[in-house]
N, C-alpha and C. Protein backbone atom coordinates (compact mmCIF):
# COMPACT_ATOMS: atom_id res chain seq x y z
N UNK A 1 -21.83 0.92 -11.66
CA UNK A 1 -22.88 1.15 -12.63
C UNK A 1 -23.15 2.66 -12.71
N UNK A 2 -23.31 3.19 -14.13
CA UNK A 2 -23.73 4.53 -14.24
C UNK A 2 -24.85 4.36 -14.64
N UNK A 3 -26.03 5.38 -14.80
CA UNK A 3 -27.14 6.22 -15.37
C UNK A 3 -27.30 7.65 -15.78
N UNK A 4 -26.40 7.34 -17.35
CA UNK A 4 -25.97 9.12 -17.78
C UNK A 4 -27.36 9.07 -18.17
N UNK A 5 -28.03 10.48 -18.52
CA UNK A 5 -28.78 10.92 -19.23
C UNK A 5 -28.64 10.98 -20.69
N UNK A 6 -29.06 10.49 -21.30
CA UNK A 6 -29.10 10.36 -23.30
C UNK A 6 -30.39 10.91 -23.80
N UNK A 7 -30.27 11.17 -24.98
CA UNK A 7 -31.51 11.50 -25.75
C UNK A 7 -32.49 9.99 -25.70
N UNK A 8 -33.36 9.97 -25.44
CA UNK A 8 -34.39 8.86 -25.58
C UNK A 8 -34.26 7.73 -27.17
N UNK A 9 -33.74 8.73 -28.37
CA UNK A 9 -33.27 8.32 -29.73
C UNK A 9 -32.34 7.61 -29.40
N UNK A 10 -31.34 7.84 -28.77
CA UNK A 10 -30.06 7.05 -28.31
C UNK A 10 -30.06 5.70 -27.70
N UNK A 11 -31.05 5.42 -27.59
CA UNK A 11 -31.42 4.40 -25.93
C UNK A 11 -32.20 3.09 -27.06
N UNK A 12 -31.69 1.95 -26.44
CA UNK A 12 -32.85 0.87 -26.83
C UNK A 12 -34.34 0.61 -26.00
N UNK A 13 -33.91 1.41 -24.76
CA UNK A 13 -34.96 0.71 -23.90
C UNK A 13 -36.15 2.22 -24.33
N UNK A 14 -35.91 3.45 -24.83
CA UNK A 14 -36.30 4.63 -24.94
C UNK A 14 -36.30 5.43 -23.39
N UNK A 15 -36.08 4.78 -22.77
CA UNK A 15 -35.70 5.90 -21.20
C UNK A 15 -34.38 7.00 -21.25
N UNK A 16 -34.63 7.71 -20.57
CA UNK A 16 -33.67 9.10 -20.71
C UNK A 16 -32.07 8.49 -20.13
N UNK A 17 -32.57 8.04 -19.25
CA UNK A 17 -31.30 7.37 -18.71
C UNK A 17 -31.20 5.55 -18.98
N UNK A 18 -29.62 5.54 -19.32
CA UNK A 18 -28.99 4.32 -19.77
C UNK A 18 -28.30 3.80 -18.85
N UNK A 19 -28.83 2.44 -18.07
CA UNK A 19 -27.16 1.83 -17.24
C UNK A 19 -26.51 1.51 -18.57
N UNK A 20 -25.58 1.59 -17.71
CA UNK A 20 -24.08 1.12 -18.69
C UNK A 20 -23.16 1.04 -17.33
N UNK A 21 -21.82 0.34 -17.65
CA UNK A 21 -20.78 -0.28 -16.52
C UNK A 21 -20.02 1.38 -16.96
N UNK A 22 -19.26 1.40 -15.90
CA UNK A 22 -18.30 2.36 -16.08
C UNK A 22 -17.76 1.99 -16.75
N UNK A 23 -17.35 3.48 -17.67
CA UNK A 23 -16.47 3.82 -18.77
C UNK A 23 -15.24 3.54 -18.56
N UNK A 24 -14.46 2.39 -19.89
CA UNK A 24 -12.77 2.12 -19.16
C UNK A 24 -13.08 0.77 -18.42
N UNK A 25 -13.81 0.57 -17.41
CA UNK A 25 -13.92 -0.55 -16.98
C UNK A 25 -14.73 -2.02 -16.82
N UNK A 26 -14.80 -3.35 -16.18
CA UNK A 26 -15.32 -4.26 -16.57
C UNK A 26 -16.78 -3.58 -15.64
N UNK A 27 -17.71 -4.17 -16.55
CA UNK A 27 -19.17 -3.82 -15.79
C UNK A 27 -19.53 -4.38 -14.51
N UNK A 28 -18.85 -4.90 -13.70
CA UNK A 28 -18.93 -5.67 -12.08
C UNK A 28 -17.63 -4.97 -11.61
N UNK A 29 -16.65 -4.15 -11.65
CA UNK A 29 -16.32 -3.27 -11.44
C UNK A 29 -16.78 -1.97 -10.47
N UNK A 30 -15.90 -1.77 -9.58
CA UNK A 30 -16.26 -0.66 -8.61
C UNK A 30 -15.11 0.44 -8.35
N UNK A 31 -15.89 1.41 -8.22
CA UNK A 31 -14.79 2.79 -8.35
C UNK A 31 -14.96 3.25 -6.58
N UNK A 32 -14.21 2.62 -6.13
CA UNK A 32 -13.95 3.41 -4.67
C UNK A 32 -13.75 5.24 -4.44
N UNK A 33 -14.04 6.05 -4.10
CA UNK A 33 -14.00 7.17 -3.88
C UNK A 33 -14.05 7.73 -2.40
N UNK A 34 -12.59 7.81 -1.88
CA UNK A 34 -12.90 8.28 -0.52
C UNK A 34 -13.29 10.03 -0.17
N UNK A 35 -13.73 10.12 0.41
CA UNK A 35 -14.41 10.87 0.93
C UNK A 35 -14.26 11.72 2.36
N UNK A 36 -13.91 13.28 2.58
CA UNK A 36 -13.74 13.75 3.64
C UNK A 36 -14.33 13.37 5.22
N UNK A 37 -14.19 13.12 6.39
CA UNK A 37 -15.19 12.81 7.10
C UNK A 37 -16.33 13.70 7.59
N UNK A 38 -15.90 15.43 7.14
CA UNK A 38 -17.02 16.23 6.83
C UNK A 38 -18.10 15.89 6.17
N UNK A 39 -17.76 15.74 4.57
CA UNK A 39 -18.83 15.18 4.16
C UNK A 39 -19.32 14.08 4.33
N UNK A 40 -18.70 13.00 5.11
CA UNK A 40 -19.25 11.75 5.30
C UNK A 40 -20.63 12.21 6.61
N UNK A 41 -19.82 13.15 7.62
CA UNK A 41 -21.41 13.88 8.35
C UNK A 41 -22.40 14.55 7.49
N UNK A 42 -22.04 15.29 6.41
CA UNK A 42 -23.27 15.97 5.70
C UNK A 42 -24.16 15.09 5.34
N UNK A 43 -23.65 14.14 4.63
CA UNK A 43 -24.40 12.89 3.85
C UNK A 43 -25.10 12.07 4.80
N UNK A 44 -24.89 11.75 5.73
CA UNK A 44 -25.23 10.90 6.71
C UNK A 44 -26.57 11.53 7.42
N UNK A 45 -26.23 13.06 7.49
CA UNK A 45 -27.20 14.11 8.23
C UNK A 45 -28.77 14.21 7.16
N UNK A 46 -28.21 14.07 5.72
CA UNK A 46 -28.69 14.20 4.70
C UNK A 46 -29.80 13.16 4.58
N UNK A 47 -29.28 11.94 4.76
CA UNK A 47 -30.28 10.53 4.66
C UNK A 47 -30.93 10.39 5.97
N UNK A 48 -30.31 10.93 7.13
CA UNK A 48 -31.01 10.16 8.16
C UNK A 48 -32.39 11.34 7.70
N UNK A 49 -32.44 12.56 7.34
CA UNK A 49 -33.58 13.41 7.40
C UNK A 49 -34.75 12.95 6.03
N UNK A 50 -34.06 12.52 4.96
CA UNK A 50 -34.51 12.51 3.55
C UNK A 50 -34.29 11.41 3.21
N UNK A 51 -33.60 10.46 3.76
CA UNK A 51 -33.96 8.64 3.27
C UNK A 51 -33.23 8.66 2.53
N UNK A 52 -33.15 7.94 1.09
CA UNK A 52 -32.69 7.34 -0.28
C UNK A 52 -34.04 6.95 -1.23
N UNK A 53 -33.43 7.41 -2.43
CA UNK A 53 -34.26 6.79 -3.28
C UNK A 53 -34.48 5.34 -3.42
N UNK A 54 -35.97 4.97 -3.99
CA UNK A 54 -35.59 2.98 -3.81
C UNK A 54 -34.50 2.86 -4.47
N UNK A 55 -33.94 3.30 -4.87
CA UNK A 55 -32.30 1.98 -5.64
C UNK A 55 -31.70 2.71 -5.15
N UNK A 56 -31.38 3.08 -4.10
CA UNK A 56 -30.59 3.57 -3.09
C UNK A 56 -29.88 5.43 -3.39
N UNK A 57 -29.79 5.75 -4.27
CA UNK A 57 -29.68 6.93 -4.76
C UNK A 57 -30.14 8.05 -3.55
N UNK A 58 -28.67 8.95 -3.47
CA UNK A 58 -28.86 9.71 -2.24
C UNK A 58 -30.25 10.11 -2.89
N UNK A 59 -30.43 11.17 -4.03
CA UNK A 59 -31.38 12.12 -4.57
C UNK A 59 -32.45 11.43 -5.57
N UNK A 60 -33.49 11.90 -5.28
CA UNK A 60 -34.64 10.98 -6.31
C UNK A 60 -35.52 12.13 -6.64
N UNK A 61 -36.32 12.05 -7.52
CA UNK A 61 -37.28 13.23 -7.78
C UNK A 61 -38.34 12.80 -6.95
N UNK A 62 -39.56 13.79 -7.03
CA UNK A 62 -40.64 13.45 -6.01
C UNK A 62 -41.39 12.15 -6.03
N UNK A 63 -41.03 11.74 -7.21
CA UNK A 63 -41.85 10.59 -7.94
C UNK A 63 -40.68 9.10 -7.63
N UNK A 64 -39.88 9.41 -7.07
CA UNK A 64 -38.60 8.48 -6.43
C UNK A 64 -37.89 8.08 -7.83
N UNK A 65 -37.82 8.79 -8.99
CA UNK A 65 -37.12 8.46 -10.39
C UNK A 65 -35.73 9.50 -10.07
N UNK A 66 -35.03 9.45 -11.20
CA UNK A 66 -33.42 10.22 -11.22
C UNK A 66 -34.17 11.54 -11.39
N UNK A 67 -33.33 12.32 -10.83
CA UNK A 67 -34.14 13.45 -11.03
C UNK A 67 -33.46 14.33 -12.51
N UNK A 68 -34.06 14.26 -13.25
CA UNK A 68 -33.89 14.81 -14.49
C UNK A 68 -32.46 16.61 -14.68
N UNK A 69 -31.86 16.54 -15.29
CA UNK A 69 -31.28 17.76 -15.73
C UNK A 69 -31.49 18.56 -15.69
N UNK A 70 -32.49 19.13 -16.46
CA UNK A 70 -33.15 20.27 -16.47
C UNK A 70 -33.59 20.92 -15.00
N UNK A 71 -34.07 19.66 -13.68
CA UNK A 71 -34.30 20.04 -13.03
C UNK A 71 -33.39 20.68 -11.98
N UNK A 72 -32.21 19.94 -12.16
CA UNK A 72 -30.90 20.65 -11.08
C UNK A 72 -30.35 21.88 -11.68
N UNK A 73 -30.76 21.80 -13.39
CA UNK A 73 -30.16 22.89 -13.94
C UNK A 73 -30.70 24.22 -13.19
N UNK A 74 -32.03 23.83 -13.54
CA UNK A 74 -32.84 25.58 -12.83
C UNK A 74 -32.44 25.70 -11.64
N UNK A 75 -32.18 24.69 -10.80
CA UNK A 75 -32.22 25.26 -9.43
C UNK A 75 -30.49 25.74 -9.36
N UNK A 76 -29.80 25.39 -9.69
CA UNK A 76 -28.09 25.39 -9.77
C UNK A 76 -28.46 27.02 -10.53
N UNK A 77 -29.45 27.64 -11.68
CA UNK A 77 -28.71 28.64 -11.61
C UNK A 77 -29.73 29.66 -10.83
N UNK A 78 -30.88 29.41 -10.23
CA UNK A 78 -31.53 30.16 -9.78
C UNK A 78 -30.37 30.44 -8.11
N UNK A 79 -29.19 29.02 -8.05
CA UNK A 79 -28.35 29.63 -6.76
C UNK A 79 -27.68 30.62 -7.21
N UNK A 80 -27.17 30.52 -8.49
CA UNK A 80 -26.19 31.21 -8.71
C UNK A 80 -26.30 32.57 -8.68
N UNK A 81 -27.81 32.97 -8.75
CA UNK A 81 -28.50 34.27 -8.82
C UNK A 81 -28.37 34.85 -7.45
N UNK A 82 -28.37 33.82 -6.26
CA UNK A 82 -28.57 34.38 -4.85
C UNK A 82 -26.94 34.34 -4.30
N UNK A 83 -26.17 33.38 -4.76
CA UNK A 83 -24.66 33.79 -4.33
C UNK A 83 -23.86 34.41 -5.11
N UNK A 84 -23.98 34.98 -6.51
CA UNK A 84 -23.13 35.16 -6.73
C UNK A 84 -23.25 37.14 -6.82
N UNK A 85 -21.87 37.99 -7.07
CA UNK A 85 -22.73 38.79 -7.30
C UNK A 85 -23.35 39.05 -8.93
N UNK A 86 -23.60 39.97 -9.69
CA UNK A 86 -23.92 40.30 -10.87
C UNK A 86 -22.87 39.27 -11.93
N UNK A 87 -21.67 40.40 -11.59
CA UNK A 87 -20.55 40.06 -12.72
C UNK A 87 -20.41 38.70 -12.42
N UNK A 88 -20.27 38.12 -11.22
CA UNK A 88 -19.40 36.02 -10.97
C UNK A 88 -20.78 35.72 -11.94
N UNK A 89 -22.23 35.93 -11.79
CA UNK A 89 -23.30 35.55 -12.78
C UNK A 89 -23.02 35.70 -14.08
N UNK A 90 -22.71 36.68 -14.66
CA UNK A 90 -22.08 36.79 -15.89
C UNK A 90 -20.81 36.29 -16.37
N UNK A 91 -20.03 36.00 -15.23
CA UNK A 91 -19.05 35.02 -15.83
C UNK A 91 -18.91 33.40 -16.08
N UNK A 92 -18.21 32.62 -16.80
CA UNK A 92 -18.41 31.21 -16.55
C UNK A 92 -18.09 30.70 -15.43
N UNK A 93 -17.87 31.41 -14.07
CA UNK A 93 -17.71 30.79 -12.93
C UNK A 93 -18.67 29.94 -12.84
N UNK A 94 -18.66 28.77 -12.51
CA UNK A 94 -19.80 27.47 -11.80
C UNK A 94 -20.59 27.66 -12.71
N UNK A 95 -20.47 27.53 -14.29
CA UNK A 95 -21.53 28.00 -15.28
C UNK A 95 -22.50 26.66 -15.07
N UNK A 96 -22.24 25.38 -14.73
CA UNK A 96 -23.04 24.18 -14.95
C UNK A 96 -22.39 23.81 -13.34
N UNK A 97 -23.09 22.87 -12.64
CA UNK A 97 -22.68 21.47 -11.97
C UNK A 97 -21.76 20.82 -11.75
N UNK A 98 -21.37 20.50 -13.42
CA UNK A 98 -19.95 19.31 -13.58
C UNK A 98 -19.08 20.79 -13.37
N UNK A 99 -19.48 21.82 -13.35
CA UNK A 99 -17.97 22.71 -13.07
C UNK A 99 -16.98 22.20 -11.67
N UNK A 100 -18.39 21.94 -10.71
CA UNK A 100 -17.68 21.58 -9.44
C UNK A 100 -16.69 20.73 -9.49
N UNK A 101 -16.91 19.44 -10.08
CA UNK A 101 -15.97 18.23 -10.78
C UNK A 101 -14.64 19.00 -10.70
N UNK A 102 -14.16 20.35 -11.63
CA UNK A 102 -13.15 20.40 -12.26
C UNK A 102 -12.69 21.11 -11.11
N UNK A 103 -13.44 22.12 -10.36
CA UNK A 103 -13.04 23.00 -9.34
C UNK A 103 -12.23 21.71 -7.91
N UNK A 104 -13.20 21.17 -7.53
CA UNK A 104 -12.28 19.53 -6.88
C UNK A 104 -11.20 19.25 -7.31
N UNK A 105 -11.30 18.98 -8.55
CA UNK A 105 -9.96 18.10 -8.91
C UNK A 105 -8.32 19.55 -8.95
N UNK A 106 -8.91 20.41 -9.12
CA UNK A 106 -7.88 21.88 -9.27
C UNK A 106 -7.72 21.96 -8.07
N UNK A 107 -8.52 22.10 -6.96
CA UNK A 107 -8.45 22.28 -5.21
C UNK A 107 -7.07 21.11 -4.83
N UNK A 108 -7.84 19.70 -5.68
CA UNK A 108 -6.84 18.65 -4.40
C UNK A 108 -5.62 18.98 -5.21
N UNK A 109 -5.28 18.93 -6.71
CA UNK A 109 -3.80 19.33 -7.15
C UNK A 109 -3.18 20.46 -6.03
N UNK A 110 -3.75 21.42 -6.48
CA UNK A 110 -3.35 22.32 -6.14
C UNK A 110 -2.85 23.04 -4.15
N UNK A 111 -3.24 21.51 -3.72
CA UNK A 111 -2.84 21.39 -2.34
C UNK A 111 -2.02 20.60 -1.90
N UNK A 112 -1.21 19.62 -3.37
CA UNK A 112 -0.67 19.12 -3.10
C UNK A 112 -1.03 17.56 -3.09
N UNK A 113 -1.80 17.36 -3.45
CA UNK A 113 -2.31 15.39 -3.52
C UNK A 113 -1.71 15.36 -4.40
N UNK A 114 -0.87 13.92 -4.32
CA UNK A 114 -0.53 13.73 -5.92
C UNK A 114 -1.23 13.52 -6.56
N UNK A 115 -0.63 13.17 -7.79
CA UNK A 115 -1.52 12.89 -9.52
C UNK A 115 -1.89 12.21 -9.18
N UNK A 116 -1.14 10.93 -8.91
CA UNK A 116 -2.02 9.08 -9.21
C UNK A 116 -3.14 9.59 -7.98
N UNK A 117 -3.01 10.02 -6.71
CA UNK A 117 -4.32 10.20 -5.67
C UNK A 117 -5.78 10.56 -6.39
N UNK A 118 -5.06 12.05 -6.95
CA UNK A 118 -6.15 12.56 -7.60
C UNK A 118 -6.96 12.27 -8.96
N UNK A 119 -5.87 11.67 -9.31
CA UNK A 119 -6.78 10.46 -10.95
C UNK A 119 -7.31 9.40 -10.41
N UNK A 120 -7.03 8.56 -8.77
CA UNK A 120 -7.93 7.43 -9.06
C UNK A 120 -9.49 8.67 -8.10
N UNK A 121 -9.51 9.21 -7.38
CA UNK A 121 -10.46 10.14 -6.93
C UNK A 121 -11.19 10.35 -7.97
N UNK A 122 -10.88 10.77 -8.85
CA UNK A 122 -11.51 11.11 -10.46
C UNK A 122 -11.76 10.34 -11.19
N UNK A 123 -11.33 9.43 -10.99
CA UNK A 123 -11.81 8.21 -12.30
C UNK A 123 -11.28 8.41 -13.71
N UNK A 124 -9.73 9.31 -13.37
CA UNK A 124 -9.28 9.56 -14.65
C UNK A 124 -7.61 8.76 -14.60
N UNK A 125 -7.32 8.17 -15.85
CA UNK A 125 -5.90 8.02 -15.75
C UNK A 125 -4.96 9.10 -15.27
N UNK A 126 -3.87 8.53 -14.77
CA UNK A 126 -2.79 10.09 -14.81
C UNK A 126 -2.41 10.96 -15.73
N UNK A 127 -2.29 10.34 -17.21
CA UNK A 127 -1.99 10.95 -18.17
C UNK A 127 -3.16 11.95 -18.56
N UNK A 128 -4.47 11.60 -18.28
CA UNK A 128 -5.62 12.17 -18.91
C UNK A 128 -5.37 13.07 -17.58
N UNK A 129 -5.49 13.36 -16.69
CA UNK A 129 -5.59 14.07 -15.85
C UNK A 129 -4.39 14.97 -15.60
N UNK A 130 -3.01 14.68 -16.06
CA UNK A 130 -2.35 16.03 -16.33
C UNK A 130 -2.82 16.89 -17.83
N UNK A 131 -3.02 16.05 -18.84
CA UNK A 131 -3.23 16.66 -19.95
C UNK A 131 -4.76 17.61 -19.63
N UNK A 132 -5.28 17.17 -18.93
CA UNK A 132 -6.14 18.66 -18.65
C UNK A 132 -6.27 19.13 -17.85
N UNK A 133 -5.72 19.30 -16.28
CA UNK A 133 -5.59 19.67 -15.08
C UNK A 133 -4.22 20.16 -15.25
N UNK A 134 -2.92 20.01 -15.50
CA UNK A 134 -1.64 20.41 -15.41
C UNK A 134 -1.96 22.15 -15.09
N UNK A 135 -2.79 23.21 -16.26
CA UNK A 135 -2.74 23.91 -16.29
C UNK A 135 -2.93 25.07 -14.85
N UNK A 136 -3.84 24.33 -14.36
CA UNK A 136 -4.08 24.89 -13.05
C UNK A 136 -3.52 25.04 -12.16
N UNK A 137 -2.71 23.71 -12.01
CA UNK A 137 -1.77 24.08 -11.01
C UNK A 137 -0.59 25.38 -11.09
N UNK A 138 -0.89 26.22 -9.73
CA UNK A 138 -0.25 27.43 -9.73
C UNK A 138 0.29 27.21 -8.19
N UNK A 139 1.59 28.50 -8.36
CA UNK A 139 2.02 28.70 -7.25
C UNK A 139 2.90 27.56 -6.18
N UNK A 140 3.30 26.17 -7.19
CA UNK A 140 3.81 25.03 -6.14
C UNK A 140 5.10 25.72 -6.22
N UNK A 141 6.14 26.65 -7.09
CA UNK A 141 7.12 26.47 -7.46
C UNK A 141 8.08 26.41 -5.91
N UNK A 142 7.87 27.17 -4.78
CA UNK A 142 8.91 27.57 -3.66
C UNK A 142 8.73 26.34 -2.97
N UNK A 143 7.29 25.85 -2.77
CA UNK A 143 6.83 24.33 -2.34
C UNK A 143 8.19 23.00 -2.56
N UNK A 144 7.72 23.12 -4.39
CA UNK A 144 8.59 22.13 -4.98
C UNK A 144 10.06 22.39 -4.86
N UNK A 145 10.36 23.64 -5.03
CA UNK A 145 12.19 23.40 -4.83
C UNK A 145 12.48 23.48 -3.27
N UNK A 146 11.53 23.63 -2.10
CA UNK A 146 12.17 23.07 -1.13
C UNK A 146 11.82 21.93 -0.83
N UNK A 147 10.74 20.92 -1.33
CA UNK A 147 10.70 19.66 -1.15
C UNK A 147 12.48 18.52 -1.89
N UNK A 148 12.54 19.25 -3.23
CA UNK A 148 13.39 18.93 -4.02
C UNK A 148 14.71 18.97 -2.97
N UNK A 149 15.22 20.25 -2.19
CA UNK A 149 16.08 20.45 -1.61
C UNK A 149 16.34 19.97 -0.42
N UNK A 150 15.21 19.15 0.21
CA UNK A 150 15.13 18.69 1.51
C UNK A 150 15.63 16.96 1.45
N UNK A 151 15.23 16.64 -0.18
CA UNK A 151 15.32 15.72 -0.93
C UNK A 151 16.94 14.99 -0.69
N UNK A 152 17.54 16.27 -1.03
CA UNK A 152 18.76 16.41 -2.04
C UNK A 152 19.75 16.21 -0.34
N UNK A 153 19.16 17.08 0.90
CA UNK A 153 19.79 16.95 1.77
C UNK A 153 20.07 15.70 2.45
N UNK A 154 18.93 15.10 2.66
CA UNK A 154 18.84 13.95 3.33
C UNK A 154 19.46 12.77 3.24
């Protein structure tokens, strides 16, 4: 189950946020996503200090609702003000949130997970996920022709 944020116009119920089943799939449907065992300690460290929201949601606003956009927005760029320097601020580095999304999915390519790993991680087909990730990947070429050649030996 998701809860994107919509315009209130958009919505039958008029709430900001809409369940809806995941996109692509049947609505009783579940998207497994494994997870480092680093972050499985952050998260864990995270709830035992700060609980869950009632519908279980790591993050809730003070009022235990989703916590609205606008509100992660300010704080996401008031970080960006304290880590980055001037110019990374002025650039589209980490311009939004979902940047992280794309920066992940460029990290695990780019270390070598395969496609199908990293599209079901993503919740994207393979095809959708080379057609906009392909580009990033840099630097496999000495990787790939000695995998190819080790291939070829064996």
């Amino acid at each position: 189950m998701s809860r994107p944020e919509v315009n209130i116009q958009w919505t039958d119920t008029g709430e900001a946020h809409e369940e809806r089943g995941l996109k692509h799939r049947g609505r009783q449907d579940v998207r497994p996503v494994p997870i480092p065992p680093e972050l499985v300690k952050i998260l864990r460290e995270h709830i035992a200090e700060y609980g869950t929201a009632k519908d279980g949601r790591i993050f809730g606003s003070e009022r235990g609702g989703v916590v609205a956009s606008t509100a992660y927005n300010e704080v996401w760029q008031a970080a960006r003000l304290l880590a980055f320097t001037p110019a990374q601020v002025a650039s589209p580095l980490a311009k939004r949130p979902y940047d992280l999304r794309h920066a992940a999915v460029s990290l695990w390519l780019n270390a070598g997970v395969s496609a199908s790993d990293v599209a079901e991680r993503a919740g994207h087909s393979v095809d959708v996920l080379l057609r906009v990730y392909a580009k990033c990947i840099d630097g496999q070429q000495a990787i790939a022709n000695k995998r190819i050649g080790d291939a070829l030996a064996a």
